[in-house]
C-alpha atoms as a PDB file:
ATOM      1  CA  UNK A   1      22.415  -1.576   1.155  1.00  0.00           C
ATOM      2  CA  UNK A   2      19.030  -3.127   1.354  1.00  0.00           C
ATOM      3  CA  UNK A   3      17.693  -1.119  -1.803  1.00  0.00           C
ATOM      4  CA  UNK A   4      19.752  -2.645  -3.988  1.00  0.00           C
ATOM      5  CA  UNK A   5      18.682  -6.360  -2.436  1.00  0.00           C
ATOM      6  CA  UNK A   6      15.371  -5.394  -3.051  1.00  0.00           C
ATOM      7  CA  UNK A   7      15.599  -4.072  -6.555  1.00  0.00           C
ATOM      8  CA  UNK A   8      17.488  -7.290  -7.404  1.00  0.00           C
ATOM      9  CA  UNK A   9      14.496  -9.337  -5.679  1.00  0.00           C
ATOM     10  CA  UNK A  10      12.232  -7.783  -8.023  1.00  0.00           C
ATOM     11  CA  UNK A  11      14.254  -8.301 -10.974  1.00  0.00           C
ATOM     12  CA  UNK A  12      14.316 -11.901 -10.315  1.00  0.00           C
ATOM     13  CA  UNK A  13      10.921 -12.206  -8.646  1.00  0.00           C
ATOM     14  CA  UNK A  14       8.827  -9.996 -10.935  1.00  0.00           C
ATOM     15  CA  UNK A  15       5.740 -11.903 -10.082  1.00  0.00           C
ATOM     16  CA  UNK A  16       6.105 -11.566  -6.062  1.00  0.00           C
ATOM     17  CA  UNK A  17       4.077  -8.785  -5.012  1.00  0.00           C
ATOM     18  CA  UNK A  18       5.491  -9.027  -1.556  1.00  0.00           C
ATOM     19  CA  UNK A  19       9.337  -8.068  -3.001  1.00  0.00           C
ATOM     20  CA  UNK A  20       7.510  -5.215  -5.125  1.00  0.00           C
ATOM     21  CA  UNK A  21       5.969  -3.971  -1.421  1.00  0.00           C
ATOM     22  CA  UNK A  22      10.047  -4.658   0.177  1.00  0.00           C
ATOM     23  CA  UNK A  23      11.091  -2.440  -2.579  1.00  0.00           C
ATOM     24  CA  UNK A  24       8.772   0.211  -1.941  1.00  0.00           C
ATOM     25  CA  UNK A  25       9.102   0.571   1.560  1.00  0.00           C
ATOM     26  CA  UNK A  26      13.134   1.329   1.021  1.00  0.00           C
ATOM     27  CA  UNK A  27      12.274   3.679  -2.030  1.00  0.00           C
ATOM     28  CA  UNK A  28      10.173   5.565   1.108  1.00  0.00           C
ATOM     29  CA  UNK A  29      12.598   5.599   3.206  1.00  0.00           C
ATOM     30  CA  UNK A  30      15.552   6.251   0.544  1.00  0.00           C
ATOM     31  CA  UNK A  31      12.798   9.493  -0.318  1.00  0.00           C
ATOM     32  CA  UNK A  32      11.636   8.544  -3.921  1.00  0.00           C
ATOM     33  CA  UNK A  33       7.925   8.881  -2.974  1.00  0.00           C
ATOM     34  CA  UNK A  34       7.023   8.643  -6.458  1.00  0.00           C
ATOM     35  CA  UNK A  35       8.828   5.050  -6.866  1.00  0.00           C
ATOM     36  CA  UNK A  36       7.864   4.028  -3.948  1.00  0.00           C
ATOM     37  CA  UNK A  37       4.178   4.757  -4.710  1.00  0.00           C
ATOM     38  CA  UNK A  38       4.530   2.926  -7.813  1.00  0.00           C
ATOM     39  CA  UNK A  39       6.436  -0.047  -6.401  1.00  0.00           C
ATOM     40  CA  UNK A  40       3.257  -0.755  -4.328  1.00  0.00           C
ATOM     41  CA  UNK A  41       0.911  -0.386  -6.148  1.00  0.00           C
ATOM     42  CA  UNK A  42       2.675  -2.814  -8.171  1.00  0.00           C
ATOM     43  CA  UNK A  43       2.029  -5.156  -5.294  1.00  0.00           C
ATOM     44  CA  UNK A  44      -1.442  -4.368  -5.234  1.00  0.00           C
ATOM     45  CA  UNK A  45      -1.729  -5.082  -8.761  1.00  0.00           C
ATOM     46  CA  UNK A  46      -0.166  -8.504  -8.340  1.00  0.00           C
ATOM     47  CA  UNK A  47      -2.492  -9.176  -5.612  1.00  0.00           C
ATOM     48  CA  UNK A  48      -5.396  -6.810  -5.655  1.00  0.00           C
ATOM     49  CA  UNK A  49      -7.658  -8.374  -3.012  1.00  0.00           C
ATOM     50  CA  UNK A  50      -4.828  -8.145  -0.181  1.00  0.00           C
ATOM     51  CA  UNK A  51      -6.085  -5.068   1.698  1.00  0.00           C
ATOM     52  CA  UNK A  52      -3.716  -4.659   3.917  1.00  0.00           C
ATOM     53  CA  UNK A  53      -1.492  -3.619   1.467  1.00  0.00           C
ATOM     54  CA  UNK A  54      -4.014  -1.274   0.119  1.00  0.00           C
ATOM     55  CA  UNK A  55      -3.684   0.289   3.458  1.00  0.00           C
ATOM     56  CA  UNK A  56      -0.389   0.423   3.277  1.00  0.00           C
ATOM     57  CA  UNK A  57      -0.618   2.727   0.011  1.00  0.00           C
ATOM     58  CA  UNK A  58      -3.083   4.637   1.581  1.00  0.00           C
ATOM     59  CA  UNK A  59      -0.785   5.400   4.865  1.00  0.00           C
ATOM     60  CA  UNK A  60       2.543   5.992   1.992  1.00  0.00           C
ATOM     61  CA  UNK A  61       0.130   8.408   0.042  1.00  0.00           C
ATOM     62  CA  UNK A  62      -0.744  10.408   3.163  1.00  0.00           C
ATOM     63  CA  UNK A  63       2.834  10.337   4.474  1.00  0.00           C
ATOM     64  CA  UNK A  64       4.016  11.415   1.087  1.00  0.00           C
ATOM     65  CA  UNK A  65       1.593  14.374   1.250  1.00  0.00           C
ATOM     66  CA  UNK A  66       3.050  15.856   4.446  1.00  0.00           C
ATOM     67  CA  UNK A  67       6.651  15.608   3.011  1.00  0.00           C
ATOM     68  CA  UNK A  68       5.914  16.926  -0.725  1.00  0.00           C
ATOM     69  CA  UNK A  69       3.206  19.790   0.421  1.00  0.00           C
ATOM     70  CA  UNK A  70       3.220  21.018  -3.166  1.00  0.00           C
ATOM     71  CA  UNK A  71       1.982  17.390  -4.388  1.00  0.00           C
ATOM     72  CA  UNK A  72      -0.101  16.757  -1.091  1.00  0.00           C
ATOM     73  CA  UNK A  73      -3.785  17.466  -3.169  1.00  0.00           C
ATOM     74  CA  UNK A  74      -3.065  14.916  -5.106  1.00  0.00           C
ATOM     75  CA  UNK A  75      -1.618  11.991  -3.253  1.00  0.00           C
ATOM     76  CA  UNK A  76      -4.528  12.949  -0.543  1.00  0.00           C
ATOM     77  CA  UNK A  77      -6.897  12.681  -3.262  1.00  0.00           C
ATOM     78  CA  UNK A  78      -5.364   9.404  -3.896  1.00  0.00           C
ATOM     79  CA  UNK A  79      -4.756   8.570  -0.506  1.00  0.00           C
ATOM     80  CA  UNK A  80      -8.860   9.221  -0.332  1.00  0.00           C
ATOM     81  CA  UNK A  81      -9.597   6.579  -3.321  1.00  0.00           C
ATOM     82  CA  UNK A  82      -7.576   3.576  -1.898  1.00  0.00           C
ATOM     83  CA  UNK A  83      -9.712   3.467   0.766  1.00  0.00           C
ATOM     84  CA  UNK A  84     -12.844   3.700  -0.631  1.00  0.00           C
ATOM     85  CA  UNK A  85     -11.208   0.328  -2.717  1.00  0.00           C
ATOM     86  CA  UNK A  86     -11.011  -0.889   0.692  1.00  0.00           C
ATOM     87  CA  UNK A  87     -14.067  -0.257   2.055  1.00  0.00           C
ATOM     88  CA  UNK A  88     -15.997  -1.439  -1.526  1.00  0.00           C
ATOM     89  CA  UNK A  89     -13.581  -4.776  -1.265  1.00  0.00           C
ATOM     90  CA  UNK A  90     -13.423  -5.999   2.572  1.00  0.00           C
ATOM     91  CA  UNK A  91     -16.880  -7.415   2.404  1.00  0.00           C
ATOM     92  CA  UNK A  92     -16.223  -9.756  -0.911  1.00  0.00           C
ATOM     93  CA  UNK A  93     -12.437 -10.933   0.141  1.00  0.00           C
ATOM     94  CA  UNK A  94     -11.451 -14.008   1.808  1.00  0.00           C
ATOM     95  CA  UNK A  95     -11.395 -13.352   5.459  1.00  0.00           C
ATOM     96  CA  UNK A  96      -7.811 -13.845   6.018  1.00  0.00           C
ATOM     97  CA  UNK A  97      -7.083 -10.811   3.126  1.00  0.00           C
ATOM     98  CA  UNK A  98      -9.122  -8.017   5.491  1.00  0.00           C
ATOM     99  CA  UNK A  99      -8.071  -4.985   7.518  1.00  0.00           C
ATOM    100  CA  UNK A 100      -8.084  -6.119  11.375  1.00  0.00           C
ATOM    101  CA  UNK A 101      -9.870  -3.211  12.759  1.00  0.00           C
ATOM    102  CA  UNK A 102      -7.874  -1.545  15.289  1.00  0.00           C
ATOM    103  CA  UNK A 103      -9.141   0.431  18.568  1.00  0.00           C
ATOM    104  CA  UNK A 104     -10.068   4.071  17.145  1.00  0.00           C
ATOM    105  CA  UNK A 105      -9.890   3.009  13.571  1.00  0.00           C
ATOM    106  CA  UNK A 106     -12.382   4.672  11.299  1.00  0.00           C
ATOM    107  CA  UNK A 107     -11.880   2.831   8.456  1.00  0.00           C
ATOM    108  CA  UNK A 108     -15.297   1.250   7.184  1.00  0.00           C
ATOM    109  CA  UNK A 109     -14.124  -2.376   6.925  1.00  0.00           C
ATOM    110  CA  UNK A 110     -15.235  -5.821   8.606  1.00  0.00           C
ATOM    111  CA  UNK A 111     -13.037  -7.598  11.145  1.00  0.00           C
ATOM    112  CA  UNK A 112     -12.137 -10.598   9.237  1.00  0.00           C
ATOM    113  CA  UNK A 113     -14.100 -13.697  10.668  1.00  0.00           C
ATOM    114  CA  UNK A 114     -13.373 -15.967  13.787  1.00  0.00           C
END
């Protein structure tokens, strides 16, 4: 099982944020939104200008709000504050660490330069 690859990857990687974002994408889909919250934002923390991965959090925290309804205030309210992270960080990282904007997006953010 994958989980258990990535829970060992952290254990011996403790410093890779991008085994800490592995392991919470199969605590999501194992259903431990709380661990899998946590798990990224771990990520984030090792790496806190990567916005992409802030996205990330952001799209977990709004999933995780339509599956635990009785929780949803908060990780929307959460959800709500990673992006305003983004939108105060995209125009002091490096290029290459931005959101690409997508067709339709309404996220504030700057295309990262050509």
């Amino acid at each position: 099982e994958r989980l258990s690859l990535t829970r060992t990857a952290v254990a011996h990687y403790p410093w890779n944020a991008q085994a800490h974002e592995w392991l919470a994408q199969d605590l999501a889909v194992a259903g431990h939104w709380d661990d899998a919250v946590n798990a990224l934002k771990n990520a984030i923390n090792l790496n806190p200008g990567y916005l992409p991965r802030r996205q990330q959090l952001a799209e977990l925290l709004d999933y995780a709000a339509l599956v635990l309804p009785t929780r949803g205030a908060d990780f929307q309210r959460q959800a709500v504050t990673e992006r305003q992270h983004i939108a105060e960080l995209s125009p002091i990282v490096h290029p290459r660490n931005r959101l690409l904007i997508k067709p339709g997006s309404t996220l504030p953010v700057q295309p990262a330069a050509q």
